[in-house]
Protein backbone atom coordinates (compact mmCIF):
# COMPACT_ATOMS: atom_id res chain seq x y z
CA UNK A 1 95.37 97.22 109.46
CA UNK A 2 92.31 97.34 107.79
CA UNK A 3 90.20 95.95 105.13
CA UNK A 4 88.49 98.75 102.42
CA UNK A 5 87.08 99.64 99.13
CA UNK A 6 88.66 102.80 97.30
CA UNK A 7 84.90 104.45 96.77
CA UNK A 8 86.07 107.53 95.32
CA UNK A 9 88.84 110.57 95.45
CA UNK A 10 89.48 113.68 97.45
CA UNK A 11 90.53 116.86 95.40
CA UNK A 12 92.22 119.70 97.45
CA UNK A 13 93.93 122.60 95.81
CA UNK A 14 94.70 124.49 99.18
CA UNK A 15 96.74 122.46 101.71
CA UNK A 16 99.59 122.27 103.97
CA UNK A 17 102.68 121.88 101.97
CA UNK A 18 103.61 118.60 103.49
CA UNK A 19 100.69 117.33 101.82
CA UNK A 20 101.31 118.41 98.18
CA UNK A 21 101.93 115.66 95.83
CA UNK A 22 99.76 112.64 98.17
CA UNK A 23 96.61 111.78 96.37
CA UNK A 24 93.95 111.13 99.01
CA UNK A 25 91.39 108.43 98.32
CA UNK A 26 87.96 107.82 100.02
CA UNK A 27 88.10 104.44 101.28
CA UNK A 28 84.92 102.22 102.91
CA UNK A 29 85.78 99.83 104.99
CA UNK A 30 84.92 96.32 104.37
CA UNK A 31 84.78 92.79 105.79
CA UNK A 32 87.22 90.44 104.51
CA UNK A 33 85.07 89.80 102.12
CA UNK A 34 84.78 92.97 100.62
CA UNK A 35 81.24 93.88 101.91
CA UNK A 36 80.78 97.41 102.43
CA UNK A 37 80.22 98.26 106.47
CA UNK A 38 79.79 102.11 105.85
CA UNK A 39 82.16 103.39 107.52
CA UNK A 40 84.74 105.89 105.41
CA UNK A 41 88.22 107.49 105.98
CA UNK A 42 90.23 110.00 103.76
CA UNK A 43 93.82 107.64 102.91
CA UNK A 44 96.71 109.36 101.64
CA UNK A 45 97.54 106.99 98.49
CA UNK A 46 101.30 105.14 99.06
CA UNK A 47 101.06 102.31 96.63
CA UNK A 48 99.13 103.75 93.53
CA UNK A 49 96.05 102.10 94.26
CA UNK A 50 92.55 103.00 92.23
CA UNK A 51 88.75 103.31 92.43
CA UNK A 52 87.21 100.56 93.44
CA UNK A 53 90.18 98.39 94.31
CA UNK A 54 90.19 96.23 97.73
CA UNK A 55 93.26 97.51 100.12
CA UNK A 56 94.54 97.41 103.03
CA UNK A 57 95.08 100.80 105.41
CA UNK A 58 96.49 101.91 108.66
CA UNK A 59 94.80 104.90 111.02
CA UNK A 60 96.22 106.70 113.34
CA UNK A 61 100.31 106.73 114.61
CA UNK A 62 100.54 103.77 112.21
CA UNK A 63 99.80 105.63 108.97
CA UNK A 64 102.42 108.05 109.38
CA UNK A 65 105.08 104.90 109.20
CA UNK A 66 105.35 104.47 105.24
CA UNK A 67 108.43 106.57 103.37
CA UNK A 68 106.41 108.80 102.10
CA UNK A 69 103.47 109.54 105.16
CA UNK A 70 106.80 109.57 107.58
CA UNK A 71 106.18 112.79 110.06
CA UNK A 72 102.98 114.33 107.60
CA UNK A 73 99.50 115.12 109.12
CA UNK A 74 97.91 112.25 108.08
CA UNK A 75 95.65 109.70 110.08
CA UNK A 76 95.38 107.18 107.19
CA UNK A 77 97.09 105.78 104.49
CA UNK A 78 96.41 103.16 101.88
CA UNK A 79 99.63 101.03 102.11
CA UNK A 80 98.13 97.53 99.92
CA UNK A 81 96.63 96.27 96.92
CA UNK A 82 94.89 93.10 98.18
CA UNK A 83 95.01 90.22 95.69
CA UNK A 84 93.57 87.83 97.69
CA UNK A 85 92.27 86.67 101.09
CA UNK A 86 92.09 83.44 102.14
CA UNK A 87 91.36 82.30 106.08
CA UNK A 88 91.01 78.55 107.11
CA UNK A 89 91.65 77.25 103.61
CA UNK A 90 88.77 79.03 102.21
CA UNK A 91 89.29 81.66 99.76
CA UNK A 92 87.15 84.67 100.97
CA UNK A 93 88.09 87.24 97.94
CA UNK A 94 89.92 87.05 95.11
CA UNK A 95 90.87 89.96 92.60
């Protein structure tokens, strides 16, 4: 798993029909604190997430494991709403 921003959305009127229905987010990743590090994926949306929420997403083999990314083409997936993050006591981010 990974740590990201939802930056923004992906539109697409044409795809393959195992897609239709998914909305597909643009998602930066972060530190755990939320900073951006510039690197971006394309998430299919599992959890109803928005922009500029702080989630958590899977890549590859592992984002085709939630009920509704089971057997799609996808290589990401947002699958949490992060609330908070806390490591040795000290609370790095906070909603």
């Amino acid at each position: 798993m990974q740590v990201g921003r939802i930056v923004g959305t992906v539109v697409s009127s044409q795809k393959d029909p195992a897609l239709v229905g998914m909305k597909l987010h643009v998602v930066e990743q972060t530190d755990l604190m939320g900073k951006p590090k510039g690197f971006h994926v394309i998430a299919v949306d599992s959890v109803g997430a928005g922009v500029g929420e702080l989630v958590l997403y899977a890549s590859g083999s592992s984002a085709r494991q939630t009920e509704i990314t089971r057997d799609k083409p996808v290589d990401a997936v947002v699958m949490s709403i992060v609330d908070s993050i806390t490591v040795n006591n000290e609370l790095l981010f906070c909603k």
